[in-house]
Protein backbone atom coordinates (compact mmCIF):
# COMPACT_ATOMS: atom_id res chain seq x y z
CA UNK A 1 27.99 -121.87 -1.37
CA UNK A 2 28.65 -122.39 -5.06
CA UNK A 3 26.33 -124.45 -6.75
CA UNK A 4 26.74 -127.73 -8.53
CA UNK A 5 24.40 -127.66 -10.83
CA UNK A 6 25.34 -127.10 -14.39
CA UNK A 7 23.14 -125.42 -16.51
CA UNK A 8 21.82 -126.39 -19.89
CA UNK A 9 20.72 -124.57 -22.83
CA UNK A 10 18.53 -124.74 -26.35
CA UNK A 11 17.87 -121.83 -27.95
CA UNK A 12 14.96 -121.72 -30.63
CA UNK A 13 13.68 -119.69 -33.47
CA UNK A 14 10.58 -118.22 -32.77
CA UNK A 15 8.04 -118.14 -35.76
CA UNK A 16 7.05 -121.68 -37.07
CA UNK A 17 8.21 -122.65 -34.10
CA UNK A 18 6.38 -121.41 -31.67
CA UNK A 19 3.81 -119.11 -33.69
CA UNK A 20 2.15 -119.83 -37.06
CA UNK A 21 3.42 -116.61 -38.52
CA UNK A 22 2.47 -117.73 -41.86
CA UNK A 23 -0.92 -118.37 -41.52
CA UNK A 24 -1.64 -115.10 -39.66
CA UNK A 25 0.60 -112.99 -42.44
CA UNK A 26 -2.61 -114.98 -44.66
CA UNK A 27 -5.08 -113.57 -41.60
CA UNK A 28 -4.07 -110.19 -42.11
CA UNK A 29 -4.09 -110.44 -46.14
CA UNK A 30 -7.62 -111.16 -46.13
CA UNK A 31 -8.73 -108.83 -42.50
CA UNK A 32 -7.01 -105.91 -45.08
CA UNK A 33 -8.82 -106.33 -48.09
CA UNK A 34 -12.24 -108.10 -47.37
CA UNK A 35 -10.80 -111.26 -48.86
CA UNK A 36 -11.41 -115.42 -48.07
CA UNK A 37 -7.68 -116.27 -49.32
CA UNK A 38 -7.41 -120.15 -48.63
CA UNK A 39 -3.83 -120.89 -47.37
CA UNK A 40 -3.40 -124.35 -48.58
CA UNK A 41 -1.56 -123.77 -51.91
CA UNK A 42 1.26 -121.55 -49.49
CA UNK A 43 3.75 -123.85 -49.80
CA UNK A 44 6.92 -121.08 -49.62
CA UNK A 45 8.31 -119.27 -47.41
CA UNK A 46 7.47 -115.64 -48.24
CA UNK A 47 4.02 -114.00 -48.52
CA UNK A 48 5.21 -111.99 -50.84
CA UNK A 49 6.54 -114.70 -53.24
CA UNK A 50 2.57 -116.64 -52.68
CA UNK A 51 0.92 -114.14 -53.53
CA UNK A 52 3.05 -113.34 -56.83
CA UNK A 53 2.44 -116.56 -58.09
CA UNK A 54 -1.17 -117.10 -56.83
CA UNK A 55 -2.96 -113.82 -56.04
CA UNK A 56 -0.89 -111.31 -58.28
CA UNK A 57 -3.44 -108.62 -57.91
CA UNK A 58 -3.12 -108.79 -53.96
CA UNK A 59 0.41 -108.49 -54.45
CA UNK A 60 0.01 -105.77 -56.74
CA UNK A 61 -1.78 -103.61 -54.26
CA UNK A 62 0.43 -104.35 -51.27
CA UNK A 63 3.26 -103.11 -53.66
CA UNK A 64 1.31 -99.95 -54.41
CA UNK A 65 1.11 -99.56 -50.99
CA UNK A 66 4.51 -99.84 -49.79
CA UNK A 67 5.54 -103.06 -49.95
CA UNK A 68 6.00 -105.98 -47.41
CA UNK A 69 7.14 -104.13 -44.42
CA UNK A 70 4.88 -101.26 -44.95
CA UNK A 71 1.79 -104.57 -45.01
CA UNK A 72 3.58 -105.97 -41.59
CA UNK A 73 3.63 -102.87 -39.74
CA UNK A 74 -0.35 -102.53 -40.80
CA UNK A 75 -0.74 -105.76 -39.37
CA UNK A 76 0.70 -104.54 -35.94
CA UNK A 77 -0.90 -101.23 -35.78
CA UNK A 78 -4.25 -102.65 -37.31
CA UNK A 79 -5.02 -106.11 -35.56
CA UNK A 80 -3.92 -108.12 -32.12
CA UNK A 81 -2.98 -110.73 -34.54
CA UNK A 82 0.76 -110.51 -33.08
CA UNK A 83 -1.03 -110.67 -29.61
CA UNK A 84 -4.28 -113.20 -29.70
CA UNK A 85 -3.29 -116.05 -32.17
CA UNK A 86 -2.43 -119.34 -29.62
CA UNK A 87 0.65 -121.46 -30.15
CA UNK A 88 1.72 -124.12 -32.42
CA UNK A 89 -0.35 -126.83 -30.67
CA UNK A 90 2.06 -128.16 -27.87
CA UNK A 91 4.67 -125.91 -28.37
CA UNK A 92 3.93 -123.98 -25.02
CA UNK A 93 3.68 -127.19 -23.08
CA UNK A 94 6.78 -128.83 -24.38
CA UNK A 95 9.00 -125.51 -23.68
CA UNK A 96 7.13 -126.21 -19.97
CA UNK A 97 8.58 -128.98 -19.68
CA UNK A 98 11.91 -128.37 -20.61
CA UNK A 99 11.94 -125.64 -17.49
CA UNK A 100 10.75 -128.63 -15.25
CA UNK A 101 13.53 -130.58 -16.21
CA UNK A 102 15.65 -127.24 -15.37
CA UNK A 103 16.74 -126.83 -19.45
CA UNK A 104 16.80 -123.03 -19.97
CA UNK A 105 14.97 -121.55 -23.61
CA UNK A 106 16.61 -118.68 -25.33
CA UNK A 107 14.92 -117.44 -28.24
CA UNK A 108 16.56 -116.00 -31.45
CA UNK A 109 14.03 -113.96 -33.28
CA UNK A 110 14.27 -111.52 -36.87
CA UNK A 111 10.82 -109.57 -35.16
CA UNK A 112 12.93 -106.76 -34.81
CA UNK A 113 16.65 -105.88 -35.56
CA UNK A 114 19.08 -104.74 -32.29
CA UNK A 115 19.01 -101.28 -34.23
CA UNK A 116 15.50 -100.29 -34.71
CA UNK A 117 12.54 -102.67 -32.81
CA UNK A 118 10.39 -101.54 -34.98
CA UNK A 119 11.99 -102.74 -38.04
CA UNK A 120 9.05 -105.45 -39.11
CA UNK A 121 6.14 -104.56 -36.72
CA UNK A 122 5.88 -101.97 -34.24
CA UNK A 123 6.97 -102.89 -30.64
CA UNK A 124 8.30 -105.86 -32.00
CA UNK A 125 10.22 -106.61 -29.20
CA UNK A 126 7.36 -105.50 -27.03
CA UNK A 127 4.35 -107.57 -28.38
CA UNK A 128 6.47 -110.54 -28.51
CA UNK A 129 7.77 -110.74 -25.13
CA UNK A 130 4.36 -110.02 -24.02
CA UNK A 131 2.42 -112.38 -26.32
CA UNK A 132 5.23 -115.41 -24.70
CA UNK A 133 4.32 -114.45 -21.46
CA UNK A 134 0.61 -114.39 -22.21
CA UNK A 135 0.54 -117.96 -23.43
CA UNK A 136 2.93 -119.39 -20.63
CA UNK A 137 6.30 -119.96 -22.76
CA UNK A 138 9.03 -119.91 -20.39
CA UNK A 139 12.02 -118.27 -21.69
CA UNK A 140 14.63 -117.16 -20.32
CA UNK A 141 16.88 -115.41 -22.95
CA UNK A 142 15.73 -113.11 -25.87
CA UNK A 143 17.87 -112.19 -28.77
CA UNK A 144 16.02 -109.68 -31.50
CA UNK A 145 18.27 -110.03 -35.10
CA UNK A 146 18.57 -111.73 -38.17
CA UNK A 147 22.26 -112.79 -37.53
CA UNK A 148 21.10 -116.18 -35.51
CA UNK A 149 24.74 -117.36 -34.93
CA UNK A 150 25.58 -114.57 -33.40
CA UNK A 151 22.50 -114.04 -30.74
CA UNK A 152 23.13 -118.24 -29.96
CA UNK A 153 26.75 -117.03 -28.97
CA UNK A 154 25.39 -114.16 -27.13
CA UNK A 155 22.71 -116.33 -25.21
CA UNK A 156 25.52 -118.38 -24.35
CA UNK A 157 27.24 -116.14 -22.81
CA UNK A 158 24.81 -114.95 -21.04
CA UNK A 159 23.47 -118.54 -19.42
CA UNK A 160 27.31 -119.40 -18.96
CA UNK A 161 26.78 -122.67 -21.35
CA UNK A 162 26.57 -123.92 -24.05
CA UNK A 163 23.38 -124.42 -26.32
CA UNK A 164 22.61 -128.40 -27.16
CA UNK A 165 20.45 -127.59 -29.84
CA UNK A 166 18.90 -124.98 -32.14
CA UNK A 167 15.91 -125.14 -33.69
CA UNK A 168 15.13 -123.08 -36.44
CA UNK A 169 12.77 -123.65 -39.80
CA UNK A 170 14.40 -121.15 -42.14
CA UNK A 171 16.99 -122.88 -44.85
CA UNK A 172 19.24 -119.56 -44.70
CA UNK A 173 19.51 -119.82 -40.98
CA UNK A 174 19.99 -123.75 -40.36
CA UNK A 175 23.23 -123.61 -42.94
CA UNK A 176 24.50 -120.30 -40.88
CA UNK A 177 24.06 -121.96 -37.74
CA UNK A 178 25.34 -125.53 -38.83
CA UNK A 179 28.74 -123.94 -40.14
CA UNK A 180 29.00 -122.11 -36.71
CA UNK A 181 29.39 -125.08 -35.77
CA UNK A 182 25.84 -125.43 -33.91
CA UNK A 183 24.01 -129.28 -33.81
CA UNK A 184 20.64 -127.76 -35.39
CA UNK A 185 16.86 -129.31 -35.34
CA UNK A 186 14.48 -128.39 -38.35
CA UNK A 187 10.37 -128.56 -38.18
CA UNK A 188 9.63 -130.48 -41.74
CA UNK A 189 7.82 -127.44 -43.54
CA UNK A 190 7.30 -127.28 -47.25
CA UNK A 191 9.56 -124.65 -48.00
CA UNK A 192 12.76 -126.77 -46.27
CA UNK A 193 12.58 -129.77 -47.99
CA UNK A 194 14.98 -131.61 -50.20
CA UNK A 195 14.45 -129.19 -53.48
CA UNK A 196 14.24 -125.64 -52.45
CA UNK A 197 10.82 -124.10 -54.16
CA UNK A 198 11.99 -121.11 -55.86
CA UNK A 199 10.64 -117.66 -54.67
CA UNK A 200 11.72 -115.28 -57.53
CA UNK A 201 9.32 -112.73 -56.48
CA UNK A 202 10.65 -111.91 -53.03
CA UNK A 203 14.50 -113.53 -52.94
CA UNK A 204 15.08 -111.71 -49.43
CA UNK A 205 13.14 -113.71 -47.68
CA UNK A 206 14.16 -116.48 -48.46
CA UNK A 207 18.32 -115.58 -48.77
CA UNK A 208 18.92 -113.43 -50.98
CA UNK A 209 21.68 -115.42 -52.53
CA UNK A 210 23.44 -116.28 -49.15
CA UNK A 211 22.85 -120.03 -49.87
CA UNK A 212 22.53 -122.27 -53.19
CA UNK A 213 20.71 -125.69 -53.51
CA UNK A 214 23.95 -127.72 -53.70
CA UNK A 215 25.15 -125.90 -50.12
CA UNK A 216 21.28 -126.94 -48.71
CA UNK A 217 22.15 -130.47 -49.90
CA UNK A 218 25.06 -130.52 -48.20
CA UNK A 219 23.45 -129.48 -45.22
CA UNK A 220 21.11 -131.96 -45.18
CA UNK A 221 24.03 -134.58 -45.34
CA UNK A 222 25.44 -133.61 -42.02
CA UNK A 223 24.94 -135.78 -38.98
CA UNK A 224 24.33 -132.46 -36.68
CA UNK A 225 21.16 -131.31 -38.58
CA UNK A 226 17.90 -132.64 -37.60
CA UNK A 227 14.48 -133.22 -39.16
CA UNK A 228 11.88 -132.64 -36.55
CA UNK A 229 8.10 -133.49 -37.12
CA UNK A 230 7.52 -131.25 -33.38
CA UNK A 231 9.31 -129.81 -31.43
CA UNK A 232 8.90 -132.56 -28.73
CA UNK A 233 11.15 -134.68 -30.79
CA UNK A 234 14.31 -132.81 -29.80
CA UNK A 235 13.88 -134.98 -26.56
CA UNK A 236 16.01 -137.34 -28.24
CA UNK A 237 18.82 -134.57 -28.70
CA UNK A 238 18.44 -133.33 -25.22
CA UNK A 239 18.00 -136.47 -23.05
């Protein structure tokens, strides 16, 4: 017998989401080089653009190293960061409840590119599924890429509907998403507010030119983009 139910969908970013990936990239900083770094003046959205303007000799060193990715993949090989840090305080339990009320989760993650899963940390794909699993986030589609319109349409087609919501923190990613035509929720961090803070010292992360202030204004205008202060509050947009 066919069944009547219809399925529903939201599909999620996964760090600042779900996991404080900003405060353990800080974690790591200060595990690597015997340091007491205080996170409260990181206020961007790249390490790599903090530490230029506020630790320039840490930044120095990770650049004599080999850079940001070459400092990620020490984090991965070096430390269960990736694995042992908890949550976003009620993150896990909200995404519980959203199986109880039979909404499906896919998650649309940059940890690792669909050409090489090592691309930021090693076993990207691997550590992440495992650290969801470990900390009881039920998911139910995984998409590993920086093209998040894309991996929504894929997760779509995979759960045979369509997604009510994304949620995503980046500025880059909520202007791709909203012009896919996507209804998008946005945690309020300091790096997506109303004036962009610049981040000269590491552009990629935070674009690389794909957006301009005036376009992130914009965005902010439209009725189908969302400021969140948790997660839980996309209840409204999925009642």
């Amino acid at each position: 017998m066919k069944s009547n139910i219809t399925r529903r969908l939201i599909v999620s970013d996964l760090d600042e989401i779900f996991f404080p990936i900003r405060q353990v990239y800080v974690n790591a900083i200060n595990m690597r080089f015997g340091l007491s770094l205080d996170s409260s003046s990181y206020n961007c959205y790249g390490v790599m653009a903090w530490l230029a303007s506020h630790h320039p000799e840490v930044f120095a060193e990770i650049e004599r190293r080999g850079g940001k990715l070459e400092h990620f993949k020490w984090l991965s090989v070096n430390t269960n960061l990736l694995q042992d840090t908890p949550p976003i305080p009620g993150t896990a339990e909200y995404a519980g409840e959203l199986k109880d009320r039979k909404i499906s989760l896919g998650i649309a993650t940059h940890r690792a590119s669909p050409k090489d899963p090592h691309y930021y940390y090693q076993d990207g794909p691997k550590i992440t599924r495992e650290w969801l699993v470990r900390f009881g986030i039920p998911f139910d589609f995984i998409e590993f890429t920086g093209e998040k319109a894309a991996a929504i349409a894929k997760i779509e087609g995979e759960a045979g509907c369509s997604a009510e919501v994304y949620v995503e923190d980046h500025p880059a990613n909520i202007i791709e998403t909203l012009e896919a035509g996507y209804r998008v929720a946005f945690p309020d961090k300091t790096y997506n507010q109303a004036d962009l803070i610049s981040e000269d010292a590491d552009p990629i992360s935070y674009g690389n030119g794909r957006f301009t202030q005036e376009k992130w204004t914009n965005t902010l205008r439209s009725p189908r983009v969302h400021r969140i202060k948790h997660l839980r509050d996309i209840s409204d947009l999925v009642a």
